[in-house]
C-alpha atoms as a PDB file:
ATOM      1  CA  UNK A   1     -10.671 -76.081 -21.978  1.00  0.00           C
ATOM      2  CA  UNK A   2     -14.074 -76.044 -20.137  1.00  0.00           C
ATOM      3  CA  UNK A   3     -17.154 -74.144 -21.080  1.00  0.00           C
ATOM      4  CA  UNK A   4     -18.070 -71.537 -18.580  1.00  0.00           C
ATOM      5  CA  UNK A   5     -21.993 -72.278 -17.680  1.00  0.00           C
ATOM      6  CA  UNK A   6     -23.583 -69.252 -15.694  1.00  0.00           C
ATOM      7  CA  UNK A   7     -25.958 -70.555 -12.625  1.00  0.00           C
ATOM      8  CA  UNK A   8     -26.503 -74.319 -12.218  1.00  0.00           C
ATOM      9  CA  UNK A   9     -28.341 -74.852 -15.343  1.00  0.00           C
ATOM     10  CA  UNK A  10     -27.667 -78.200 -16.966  1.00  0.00           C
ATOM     11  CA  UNK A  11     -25.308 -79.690 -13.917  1.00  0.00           C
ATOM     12  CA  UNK A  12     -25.982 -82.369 -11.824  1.00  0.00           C
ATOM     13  CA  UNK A  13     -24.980 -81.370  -8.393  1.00  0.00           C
ATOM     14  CA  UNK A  14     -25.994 -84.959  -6.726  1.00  0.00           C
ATOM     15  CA  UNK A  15     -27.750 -88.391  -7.440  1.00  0.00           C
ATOM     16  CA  UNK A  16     -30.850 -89.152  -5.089  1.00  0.00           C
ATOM     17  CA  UNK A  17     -33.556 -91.111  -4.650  1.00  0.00           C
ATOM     18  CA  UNK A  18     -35.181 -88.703  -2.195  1.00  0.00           C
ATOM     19  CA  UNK A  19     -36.062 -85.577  -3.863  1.00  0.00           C
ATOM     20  CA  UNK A  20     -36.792 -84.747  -7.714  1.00  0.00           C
ATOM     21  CA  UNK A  21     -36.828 -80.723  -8.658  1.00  0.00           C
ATOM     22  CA  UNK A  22     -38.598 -80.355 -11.533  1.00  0.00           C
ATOM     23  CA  UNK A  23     -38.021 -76.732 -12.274  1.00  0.00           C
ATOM     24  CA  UNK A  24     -39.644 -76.362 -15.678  1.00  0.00           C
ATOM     25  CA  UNK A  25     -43.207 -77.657 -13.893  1.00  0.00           C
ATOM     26  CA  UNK A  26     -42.279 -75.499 -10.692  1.00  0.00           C
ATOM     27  CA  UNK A  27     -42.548 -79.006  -8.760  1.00  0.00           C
ATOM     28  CA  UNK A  28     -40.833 -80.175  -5.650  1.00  0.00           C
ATOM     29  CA  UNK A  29     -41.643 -83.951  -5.101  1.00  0.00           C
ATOM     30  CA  UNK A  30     -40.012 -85.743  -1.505  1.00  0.00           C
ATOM     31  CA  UNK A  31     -40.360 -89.405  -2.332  1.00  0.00           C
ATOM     32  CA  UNK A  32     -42.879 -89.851  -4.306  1.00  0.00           C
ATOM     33  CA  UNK A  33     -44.846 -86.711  -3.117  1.00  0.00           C
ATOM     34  CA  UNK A  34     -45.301 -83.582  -3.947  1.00  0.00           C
ATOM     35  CA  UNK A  35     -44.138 -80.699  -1.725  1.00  0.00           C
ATOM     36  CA  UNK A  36     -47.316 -78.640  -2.110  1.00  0.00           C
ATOM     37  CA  UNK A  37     -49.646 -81.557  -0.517  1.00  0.00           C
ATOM     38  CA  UNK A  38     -47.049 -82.744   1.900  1.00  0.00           C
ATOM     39  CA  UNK A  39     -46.954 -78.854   3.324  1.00  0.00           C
ATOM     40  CA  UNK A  40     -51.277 -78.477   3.045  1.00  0.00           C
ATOM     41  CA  UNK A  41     -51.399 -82.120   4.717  1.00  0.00           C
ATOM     42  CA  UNK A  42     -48.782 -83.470   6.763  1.00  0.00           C
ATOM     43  CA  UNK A  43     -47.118 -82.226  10.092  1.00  0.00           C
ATOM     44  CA  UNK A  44     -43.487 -81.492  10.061  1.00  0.00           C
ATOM     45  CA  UNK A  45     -42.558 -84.551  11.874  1.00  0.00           C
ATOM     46  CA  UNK A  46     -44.390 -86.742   9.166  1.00  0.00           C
ATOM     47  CA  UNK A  47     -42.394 -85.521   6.247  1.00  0.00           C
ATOM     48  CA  UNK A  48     -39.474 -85.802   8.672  1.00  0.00           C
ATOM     49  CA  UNK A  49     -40.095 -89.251   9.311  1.00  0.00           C
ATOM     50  CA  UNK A  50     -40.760 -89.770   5.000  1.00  0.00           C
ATOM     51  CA  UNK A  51     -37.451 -88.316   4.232  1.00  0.00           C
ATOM     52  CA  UNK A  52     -35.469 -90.009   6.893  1.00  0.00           C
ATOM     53  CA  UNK A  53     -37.383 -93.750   6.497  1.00  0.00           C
ATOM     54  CA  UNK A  54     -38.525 -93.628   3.071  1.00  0.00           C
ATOM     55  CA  UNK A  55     -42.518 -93.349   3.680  1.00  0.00           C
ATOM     56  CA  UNK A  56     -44.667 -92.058   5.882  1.00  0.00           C
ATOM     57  CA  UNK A  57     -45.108 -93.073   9.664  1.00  0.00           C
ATOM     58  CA  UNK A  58     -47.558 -95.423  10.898  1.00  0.00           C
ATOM     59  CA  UNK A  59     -49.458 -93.510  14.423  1.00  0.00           C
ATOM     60  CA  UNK A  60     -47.520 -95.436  16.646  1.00  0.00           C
ATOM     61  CA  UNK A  61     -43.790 -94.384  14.837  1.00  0.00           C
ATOM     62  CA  UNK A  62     -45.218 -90.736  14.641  1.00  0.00           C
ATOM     63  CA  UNK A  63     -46.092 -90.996  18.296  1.00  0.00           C
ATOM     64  CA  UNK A  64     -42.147 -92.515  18.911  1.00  0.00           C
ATOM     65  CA  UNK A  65     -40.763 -89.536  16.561  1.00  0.00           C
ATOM     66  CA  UNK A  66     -42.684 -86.724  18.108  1.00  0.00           C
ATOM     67  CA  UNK A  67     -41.567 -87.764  21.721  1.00  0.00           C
ATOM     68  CA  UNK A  68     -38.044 -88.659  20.317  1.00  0.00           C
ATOM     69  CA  UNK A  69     -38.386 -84.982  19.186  1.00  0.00           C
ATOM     70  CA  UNK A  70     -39.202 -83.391  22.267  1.00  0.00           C
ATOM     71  CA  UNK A  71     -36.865 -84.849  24.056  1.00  0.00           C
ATOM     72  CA  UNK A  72     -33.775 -83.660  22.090  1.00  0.00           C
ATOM     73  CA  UNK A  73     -34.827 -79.772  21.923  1.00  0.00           C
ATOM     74  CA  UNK A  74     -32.629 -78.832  24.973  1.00  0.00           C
ATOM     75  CA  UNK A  75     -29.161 -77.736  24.759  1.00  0.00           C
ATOM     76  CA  UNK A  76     -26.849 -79.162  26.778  1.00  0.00           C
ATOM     77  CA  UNK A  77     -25.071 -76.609  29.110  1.00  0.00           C
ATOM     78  CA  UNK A  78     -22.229 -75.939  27.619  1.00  0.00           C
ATOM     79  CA  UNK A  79     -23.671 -75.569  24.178  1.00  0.00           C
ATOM     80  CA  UNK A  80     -26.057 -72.213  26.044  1.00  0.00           C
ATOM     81  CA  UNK A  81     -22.506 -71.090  27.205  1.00  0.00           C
ATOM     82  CA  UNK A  82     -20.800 -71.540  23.794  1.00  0.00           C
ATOM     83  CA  UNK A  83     -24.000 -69.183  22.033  1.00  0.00           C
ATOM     84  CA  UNK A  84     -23.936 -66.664  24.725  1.00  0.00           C
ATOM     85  CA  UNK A  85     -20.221 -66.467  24.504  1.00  0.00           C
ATOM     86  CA  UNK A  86     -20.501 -65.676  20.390  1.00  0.00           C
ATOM     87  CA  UNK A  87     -21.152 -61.551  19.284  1.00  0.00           C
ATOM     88  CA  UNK A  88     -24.979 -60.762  19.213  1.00  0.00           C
ATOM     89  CA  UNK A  89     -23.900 -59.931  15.173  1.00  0.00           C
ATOM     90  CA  UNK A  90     -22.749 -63.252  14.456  1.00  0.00           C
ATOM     91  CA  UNK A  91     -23.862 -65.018  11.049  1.00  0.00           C
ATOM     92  CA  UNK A  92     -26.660 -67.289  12.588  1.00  0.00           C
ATOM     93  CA  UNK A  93     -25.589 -69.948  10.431  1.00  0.00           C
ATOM     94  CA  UNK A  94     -22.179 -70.133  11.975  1.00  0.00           C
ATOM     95  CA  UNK A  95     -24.312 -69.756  15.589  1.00  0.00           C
ATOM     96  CA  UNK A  96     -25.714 -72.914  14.417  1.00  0.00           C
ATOM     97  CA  UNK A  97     -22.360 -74.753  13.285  1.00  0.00           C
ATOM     98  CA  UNK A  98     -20.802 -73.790  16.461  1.00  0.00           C
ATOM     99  CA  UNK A  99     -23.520 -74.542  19.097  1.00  0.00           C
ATOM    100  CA  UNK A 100     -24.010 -77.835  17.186  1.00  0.00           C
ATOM    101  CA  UNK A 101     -20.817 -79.179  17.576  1.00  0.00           C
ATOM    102  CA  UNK A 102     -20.583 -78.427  21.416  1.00  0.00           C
ATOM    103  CA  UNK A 103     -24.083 -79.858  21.281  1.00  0.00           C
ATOM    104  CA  UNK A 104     -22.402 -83.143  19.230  1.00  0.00           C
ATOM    105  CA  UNK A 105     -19.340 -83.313  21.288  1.00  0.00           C
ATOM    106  CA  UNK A 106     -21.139 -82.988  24.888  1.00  0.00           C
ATOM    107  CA  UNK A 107     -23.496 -86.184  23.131  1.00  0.00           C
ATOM    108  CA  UNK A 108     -20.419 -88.175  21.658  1.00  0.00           C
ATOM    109  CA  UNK A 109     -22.586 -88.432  18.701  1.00  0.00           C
ATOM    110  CA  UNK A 110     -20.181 -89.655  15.787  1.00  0.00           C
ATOM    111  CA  UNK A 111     -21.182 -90.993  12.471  1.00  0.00           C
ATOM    112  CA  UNK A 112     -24.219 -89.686  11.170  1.00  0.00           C
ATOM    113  CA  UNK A 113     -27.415 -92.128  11.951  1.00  0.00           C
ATOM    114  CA  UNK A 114     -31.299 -91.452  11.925  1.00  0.00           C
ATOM    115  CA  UNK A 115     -30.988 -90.906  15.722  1.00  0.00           C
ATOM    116  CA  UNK A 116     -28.060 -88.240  14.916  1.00  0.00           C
ATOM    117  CA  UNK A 117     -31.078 -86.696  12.466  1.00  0.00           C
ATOM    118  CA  UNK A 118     -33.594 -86.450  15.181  1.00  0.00           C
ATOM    119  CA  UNK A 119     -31.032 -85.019  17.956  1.00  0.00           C
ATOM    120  CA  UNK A 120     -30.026 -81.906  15.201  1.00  0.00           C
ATOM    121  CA  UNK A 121     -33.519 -81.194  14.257  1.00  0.00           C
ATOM    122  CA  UNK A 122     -34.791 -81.402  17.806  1.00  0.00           C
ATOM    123  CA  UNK A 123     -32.126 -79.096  18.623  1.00  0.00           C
ATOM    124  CA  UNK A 124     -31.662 -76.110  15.590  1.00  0.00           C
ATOM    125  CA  UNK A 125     -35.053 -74.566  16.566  1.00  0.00           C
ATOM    126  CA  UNK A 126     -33.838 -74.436  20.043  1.00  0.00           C
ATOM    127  CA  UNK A 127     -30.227 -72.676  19.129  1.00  0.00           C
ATOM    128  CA  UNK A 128     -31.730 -70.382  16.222  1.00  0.00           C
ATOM    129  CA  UNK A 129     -34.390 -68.763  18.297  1.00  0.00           C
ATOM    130  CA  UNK A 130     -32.114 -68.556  21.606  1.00  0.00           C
ATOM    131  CA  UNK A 131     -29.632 -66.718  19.684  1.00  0.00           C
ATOM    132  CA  UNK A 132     -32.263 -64.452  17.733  1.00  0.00           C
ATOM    133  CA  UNK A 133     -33.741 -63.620  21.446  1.00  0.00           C
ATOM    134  CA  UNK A 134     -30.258 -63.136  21.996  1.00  0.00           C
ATOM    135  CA  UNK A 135     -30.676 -60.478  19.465  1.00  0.00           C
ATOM    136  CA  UNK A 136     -33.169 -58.972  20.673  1.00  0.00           C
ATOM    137  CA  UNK A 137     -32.005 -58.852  24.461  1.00  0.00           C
ATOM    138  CA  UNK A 138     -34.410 -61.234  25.596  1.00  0.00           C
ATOM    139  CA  UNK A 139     -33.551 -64.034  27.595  1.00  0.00           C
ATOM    140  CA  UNK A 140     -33.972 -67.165  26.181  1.00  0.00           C
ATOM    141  CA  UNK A 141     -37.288 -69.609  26.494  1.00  0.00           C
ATOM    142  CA  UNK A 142     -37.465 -73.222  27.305  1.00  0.00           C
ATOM    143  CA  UNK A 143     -38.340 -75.804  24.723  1.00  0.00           C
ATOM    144  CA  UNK A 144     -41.874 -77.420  25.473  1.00  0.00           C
ATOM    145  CA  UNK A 145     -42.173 -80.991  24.898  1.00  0.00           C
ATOM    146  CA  UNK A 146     -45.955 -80.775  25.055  1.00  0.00           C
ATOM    147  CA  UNK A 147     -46.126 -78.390  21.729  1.00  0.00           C
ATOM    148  CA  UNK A 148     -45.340 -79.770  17.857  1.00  0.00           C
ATOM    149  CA  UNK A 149     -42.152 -79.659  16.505  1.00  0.00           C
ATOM    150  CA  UNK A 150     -42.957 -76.411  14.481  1.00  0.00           C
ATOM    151  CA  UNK A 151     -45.268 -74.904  17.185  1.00  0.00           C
ATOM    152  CA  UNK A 152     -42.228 -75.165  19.556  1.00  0.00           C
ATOM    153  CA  UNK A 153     -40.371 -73.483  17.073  1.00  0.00           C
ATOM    154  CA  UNK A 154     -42.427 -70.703  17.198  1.00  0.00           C
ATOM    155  CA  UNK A 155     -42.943 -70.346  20.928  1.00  0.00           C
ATOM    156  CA  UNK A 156     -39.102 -70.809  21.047  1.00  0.00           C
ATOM    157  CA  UNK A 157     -38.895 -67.202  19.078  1.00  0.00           C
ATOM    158  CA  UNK A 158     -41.902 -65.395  20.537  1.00  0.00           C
ATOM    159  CA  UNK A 159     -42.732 -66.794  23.893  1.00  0.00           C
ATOM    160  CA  UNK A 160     -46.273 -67.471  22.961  1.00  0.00           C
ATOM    161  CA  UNK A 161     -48.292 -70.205  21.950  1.00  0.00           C
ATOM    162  CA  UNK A 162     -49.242 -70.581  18.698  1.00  0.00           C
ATOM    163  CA  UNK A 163     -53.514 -69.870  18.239  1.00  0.00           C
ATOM    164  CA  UNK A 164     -53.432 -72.006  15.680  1.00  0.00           C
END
C-alpha cells in the first residue's frame, strides 16, 4: 500500500535541465540564472529567448525575436469570432485553450517547435486582454508591433501606453 504524502513535498514531478526550485533558499534559477536578476535585468523577450535556446540572445537574435514577436500578436479571424462567441463569465484559462486552438488550426501549426513557442506567446497577451475587455464591455485593442512584448501586454488591457 502507498503512503499518503500531503502537498508535493518530497516528489519529483519532472526531470529538467531548464529550471531548478530551490525552495528551502526561496530561489528560482532559469538556466543557470537566477529569477530575481533575470526579472531586475533582462526584458521579457531575453529570458524568452534563454529558456527556449538555452542562453541568452546575441542583439541581432533579440532584434529577430522581438520582430518575430510582434508579428504573431494578432488573432486570426476566426479565433476573435471563437472568443466573442464564449460567455463574458468564462474561466479565462479555458478562453485561452479555446482561442488557441482556432488560433493553431487556422496556422496548421502541428508538433510543437520554437517557432510554435513564439506564435503562442505572441498571441496569449492578445486573447487574455481581448477577452478581459470583453469583460469589461470594451471593445477590444489592436496589438502594436512598435511596443515590447510586455508593454503590449499592457496596452492590450488598458489602451494606454505604458510611462514607463
Amino acid at each position: 500500500m502507498s503512503q499518503y504524502v500531503p502537498g508535493l513535498e518530497g516528489i519529483v514531478a519532472a526531470q529538467t535541465a531548464i529550471s531548478l526550485v530551490d525552495g528551502a533558499n526561496g530561489r528560482l534559477v532559469y538556466r543557470g540564472y537566477v529569477i530575481a536578476d533575470l526579472a531586475e535585468e533582462m526584458s521579457f523577450e531575453e529570458v524568452a529567448h534563454l529558456l527556449w535556446h538555452g542562453r541568452l540572445p546575441t542583439r541581432a537574435e533579440l532584434d529577430a525575436l522581438t520582430l518575430e514577436l510582434a508579428g504573431s500578436r494578432a488573432l486570426t479571424p476566426a479565433a476573435m469570432t471563437t472568443l466573442e462567441a464564449l460567455p463574458q463569465d468564462a474561466d479565462p484559462m479555458d478562453v485561452l485553450r479555446s482561442v488557441v486552438s482556432v488560433q493553431g488550426i487556422e496556422h496548421k501549426l502541428e508538433k510543437p517547435t520554437i517557432p510554435l513557442a513564439v506564435h503562442a506567446t505572441a498571441s496569449f497577451p492578445t486573447i487574455l486582454a481581448a477577452f478581459h475587455r470583453r469583460q469589461l464591455r470594451l471593445p477590444p485593442v489592436k496589438p502594436r508591433a512598435d511596443l515590447a512584448h510586455a508593454a503590449n501586454f499592457l496596452y492590450l488591457l488598458t489602451g494606454k501606453e505604458s510611462s514607463r
